[in-house]
PDB file of N, CA and C in Angstrom:
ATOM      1  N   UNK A   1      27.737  -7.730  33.734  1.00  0.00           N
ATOM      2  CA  UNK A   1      26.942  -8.656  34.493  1.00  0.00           C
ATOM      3  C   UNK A   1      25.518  -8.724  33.938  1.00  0.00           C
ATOM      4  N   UNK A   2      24.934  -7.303  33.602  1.00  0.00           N
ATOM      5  CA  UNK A   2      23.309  -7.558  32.937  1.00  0.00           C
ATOM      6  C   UNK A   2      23.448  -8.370  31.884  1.00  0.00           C
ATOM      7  N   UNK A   3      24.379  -8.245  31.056  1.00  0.00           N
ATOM      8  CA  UNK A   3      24.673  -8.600  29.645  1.00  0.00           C
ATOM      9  C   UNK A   3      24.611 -10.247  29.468  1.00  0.00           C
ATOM     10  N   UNK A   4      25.244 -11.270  30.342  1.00  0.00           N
ATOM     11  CA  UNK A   4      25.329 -12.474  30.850  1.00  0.00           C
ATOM     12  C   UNK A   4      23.528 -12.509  31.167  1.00  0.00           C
ATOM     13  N   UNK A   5      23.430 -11.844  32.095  1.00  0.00           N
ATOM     14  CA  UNK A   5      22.031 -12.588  32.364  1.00  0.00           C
ATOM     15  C   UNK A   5      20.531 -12.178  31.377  1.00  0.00           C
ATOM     16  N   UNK A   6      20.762 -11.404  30.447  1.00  0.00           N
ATOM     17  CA  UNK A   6      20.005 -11.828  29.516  1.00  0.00           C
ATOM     18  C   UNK A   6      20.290 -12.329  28.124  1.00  0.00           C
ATOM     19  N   UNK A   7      21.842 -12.735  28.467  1.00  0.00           N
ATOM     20  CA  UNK A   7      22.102 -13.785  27.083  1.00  0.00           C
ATOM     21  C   UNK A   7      21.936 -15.099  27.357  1.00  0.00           C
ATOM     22  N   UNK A   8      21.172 -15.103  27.902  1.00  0.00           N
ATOM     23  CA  UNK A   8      20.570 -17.251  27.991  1.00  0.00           C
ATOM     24  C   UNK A   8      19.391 -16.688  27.751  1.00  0.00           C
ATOM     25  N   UNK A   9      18.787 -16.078  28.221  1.00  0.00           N
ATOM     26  CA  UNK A   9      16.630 -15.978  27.290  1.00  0.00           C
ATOM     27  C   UNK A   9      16.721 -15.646  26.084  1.00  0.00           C
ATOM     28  N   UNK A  10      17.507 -15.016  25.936  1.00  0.00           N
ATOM     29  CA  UNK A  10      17.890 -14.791  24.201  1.00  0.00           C
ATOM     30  C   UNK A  10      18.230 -16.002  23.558  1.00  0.00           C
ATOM     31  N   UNK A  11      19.163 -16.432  23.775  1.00  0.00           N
ATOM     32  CA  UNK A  11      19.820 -17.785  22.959  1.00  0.00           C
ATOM     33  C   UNK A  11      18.616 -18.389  23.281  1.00  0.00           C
ATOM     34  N   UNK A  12      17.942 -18.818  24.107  1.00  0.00           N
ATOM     35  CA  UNK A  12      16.217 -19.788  24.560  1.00  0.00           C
ATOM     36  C   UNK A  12      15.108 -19.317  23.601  1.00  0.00           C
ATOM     37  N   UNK A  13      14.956 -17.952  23.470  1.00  0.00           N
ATOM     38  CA  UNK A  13      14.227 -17.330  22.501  1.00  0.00           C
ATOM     39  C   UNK A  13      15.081 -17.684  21.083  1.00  0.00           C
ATOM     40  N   UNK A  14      16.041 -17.252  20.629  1.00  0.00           N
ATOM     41  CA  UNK A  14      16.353 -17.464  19.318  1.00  0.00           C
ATOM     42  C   UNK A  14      16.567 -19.074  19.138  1.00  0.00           C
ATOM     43  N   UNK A  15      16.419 -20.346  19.340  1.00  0.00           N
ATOM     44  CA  UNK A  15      16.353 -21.877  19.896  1.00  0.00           C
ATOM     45  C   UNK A  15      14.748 -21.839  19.483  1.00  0.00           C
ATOM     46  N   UNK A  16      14.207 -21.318  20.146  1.00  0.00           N
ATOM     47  CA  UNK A  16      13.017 -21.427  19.789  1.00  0.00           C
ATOM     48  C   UNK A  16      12.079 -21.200  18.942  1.00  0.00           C
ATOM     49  N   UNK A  17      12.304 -19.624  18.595  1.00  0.00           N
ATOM     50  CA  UNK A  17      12.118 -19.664  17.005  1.00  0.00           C
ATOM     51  C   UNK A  17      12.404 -20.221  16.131  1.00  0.00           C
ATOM     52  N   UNK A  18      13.800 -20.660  15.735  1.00  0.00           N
ATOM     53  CA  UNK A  18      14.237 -21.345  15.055  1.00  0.00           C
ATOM     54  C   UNK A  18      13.857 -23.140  14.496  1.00  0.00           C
ATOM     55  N   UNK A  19      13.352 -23.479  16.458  1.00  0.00           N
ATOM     56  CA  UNK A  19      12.326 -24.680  15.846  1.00  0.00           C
ATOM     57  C   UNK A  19      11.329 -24.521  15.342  1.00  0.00           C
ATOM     58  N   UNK A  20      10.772 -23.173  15.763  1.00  0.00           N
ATOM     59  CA  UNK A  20       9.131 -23.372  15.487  1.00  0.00           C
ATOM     60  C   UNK A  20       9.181 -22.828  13.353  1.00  0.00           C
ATOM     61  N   UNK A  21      10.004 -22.472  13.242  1.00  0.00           N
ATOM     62  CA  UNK A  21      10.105 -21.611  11.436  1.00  0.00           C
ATOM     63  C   UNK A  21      10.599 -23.018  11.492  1.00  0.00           C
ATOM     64  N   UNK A  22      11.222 -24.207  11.627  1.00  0.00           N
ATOM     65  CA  UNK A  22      11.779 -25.272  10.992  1.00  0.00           C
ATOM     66  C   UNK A  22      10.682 -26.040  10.918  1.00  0.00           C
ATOM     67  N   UNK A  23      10.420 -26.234  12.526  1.00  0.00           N
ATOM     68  CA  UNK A  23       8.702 -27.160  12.206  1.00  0.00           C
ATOM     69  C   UNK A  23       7.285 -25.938  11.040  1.00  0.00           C
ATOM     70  N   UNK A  24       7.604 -25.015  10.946  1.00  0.00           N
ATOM     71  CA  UNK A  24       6.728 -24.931   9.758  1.00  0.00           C
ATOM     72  C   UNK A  24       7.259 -24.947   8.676  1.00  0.00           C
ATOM     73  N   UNK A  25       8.536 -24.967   8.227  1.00  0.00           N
ATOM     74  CA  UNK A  25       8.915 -25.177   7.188  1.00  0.00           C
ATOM     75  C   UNK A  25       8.519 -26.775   6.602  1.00  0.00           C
ATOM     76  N   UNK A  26       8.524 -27.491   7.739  1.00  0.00           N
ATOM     77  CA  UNK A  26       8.509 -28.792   7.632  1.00  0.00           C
ATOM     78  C   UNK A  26       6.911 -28.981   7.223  1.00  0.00           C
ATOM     79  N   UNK A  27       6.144 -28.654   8.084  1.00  0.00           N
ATOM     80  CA  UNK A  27       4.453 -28.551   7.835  1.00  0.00           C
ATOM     81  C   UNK A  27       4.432 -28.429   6.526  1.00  0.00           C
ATOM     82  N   UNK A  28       4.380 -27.222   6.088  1.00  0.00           N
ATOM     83  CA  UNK A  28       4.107 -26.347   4.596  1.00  0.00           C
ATOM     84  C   UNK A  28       4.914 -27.294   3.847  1.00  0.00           C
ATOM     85  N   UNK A  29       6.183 -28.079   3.724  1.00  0.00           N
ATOM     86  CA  UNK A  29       5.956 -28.996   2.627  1.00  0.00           C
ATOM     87  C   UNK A  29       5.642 -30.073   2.573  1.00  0.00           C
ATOM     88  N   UNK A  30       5.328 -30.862   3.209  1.00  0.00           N
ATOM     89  CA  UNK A  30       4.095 -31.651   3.824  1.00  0.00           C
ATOM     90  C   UNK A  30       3.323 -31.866   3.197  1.00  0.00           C
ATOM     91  N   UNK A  31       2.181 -30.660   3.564  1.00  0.00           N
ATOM     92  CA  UNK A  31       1.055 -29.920   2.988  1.00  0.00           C
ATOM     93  C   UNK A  31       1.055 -29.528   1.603  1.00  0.00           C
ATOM     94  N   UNK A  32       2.500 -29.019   0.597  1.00  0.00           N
ATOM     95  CA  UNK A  32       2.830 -28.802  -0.592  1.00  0.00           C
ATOM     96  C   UNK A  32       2.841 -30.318  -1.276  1.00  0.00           C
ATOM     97  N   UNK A  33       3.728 -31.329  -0.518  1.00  0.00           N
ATOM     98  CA  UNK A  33       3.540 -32.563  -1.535  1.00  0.00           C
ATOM     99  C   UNK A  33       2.320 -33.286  -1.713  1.00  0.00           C
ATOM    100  N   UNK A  34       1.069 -32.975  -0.171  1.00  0.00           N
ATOM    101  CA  UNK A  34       0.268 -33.427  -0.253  1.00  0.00           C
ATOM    102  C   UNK A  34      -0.705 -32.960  -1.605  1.00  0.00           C
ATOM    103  N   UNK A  35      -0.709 -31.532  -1.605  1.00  0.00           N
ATOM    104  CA  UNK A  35      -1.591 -31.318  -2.620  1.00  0.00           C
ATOM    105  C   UNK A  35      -1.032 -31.664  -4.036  1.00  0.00           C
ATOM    106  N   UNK A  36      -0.216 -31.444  -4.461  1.00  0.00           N
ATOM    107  CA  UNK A  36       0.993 -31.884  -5.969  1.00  0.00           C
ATOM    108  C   UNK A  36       1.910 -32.618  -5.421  1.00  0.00           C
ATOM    109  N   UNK A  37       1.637 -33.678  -5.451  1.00  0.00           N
ATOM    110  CA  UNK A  37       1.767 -35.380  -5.084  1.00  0.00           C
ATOM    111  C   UNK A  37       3.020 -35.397  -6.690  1.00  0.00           C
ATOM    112  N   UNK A  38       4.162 -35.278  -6.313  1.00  0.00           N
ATOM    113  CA  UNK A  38       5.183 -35.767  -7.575  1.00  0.00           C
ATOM    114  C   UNK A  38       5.753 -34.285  -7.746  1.00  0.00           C
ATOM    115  N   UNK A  39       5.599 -33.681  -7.570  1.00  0.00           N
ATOM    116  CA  UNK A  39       5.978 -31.847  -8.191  1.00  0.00           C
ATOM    117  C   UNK A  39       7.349 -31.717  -6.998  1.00  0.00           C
ATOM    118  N   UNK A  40       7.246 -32.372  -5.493  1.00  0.00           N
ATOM    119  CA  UNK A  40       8.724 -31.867  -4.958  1.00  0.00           C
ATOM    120  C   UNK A  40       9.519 -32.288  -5.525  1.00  0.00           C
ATOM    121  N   UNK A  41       9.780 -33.848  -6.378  1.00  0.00           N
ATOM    122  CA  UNK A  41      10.667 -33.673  -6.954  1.00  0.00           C
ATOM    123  C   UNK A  41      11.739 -33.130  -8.273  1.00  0.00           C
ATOM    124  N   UNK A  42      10.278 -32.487  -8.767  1.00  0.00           N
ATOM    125  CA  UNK A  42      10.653 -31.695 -10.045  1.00  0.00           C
ATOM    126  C   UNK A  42      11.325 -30.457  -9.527  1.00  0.00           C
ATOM    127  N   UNK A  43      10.179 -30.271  -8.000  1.00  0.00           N
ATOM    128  CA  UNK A  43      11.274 -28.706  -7.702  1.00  0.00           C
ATOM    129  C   UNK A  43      12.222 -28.956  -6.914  1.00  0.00           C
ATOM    130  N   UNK A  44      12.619 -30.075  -6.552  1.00  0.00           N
ATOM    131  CA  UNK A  44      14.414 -30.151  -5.980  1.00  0.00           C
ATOM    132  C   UNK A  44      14.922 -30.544  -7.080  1.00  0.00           C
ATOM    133  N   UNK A  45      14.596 -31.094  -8.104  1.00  0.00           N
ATOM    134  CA  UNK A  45      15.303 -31.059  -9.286  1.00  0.00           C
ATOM    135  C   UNK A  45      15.928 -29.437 -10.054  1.00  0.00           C
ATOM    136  N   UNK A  46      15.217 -28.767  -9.746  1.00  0.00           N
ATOM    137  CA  UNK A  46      15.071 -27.728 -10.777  1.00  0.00           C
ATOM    138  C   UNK A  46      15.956 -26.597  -9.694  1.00  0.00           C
ATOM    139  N   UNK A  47      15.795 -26.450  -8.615  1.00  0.00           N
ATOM    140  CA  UNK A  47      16.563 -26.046  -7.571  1.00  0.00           C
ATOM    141  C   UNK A  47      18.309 -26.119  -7.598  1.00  0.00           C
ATOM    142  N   UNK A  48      18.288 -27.463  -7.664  1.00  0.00           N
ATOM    143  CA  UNK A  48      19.473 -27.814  -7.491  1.00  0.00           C
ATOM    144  C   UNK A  48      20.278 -27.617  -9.284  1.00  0.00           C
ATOM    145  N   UNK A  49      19.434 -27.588 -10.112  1.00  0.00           N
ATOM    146  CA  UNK A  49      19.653 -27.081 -11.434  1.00  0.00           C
ATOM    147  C   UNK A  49      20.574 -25.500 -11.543  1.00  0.00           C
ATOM    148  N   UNK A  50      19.653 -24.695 -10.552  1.00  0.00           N
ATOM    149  CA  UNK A  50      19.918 -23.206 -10.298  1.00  0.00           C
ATOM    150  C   UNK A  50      20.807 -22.826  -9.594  1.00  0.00           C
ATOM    151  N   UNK A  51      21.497 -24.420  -8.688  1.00  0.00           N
ATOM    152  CA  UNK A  51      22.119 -23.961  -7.553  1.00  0.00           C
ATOM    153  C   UNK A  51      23.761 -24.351  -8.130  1.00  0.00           C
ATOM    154  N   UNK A  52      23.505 -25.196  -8.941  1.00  0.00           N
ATOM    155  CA  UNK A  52      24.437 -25.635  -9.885  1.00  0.00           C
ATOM    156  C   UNK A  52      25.466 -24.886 -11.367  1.00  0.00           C
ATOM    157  N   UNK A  53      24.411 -24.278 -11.817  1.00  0.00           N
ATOM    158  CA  UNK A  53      24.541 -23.270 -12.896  1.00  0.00           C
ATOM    159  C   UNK A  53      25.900 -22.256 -12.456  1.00  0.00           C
ATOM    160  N   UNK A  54      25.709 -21.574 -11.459  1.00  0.00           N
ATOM    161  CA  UNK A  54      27.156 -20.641 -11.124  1.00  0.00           C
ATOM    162  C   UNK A  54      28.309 -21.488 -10.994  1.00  0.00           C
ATOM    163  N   UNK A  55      27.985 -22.502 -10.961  1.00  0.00           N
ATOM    164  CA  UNK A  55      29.600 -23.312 -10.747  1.00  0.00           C
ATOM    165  C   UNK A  55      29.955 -23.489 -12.115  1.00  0.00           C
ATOM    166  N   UNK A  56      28.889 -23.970 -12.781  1.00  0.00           N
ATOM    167  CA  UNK A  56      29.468 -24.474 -14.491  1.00  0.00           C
ATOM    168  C   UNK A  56      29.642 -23.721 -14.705  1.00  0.00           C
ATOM    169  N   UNK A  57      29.114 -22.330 -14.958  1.00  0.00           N
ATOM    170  CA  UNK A  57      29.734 -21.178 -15.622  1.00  0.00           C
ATOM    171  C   UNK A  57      31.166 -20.675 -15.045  1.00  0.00           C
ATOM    172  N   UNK A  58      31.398 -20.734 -14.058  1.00  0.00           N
ATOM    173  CA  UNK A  58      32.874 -20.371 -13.480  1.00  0.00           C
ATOM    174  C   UNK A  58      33.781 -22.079 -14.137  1.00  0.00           C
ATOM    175  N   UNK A  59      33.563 -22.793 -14.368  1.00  0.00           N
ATOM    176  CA  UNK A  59      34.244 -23.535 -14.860  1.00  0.00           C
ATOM    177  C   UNK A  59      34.773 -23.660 -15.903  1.00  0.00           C
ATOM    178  N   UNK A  60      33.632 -23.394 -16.889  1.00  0.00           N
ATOM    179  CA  UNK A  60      33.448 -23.050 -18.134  1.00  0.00           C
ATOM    180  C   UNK A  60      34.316 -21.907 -18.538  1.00  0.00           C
ATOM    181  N   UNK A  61      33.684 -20.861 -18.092  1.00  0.00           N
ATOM    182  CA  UNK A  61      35.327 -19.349 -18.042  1.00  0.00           C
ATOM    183  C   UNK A  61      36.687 -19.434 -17.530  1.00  0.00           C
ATOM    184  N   UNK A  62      36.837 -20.614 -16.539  1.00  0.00           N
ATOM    185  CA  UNK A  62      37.978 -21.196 -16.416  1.00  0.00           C
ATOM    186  C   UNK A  62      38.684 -21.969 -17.121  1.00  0.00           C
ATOM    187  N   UNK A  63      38.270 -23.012 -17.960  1.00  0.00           N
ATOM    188  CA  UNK A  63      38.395 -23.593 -18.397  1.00  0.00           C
ATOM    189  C   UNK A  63      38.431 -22.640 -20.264  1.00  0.00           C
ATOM    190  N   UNK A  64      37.819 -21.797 -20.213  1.00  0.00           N
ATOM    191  CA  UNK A  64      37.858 -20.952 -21.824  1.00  0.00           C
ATOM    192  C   UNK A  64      39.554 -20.182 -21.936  1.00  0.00           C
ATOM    193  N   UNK A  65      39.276 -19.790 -20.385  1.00  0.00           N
ATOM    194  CA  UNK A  65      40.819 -19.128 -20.552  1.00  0.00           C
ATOM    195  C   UNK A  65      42.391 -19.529 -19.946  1.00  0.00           C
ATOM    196  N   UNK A  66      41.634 -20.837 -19.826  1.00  0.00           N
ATOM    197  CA  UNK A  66      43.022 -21.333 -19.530  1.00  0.00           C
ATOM    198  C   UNK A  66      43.901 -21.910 -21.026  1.00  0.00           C
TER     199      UNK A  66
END
């Protein structure tokens, strides 16, 4: 019974953090494109470069030993 009644301020608390780190995530790049005006898209370019790379290589070794 305790367990129930402090798992809703929790889930309200963790809800809430979660907006407030999203709304600053959101701020701070904002504030990042504002100052280097053209650079987010070099770094979602370059991101998605890195995020990409483990797949080609598993393809690539798949593809070597098949």
């Amino acid at each position: 019974m305790k367990t129930e009644e402090h798992a809703e301020p929790a889930a309200v608390f963790l809800q809430r953090v979660t907006a407030a780190v999203s709304e600053l995530k959101d701020q701070l790049q904002q504030d990042y494109e504002r100052t280097y005006p053209g650079l987010g898209e070099i770094k979602r370019g370059i991101r998605q470069e890195l995020v990409l790379q483990p797949y080609r290589a598993g393809l690539v070794l798949r593809l070597y030993r098949a």
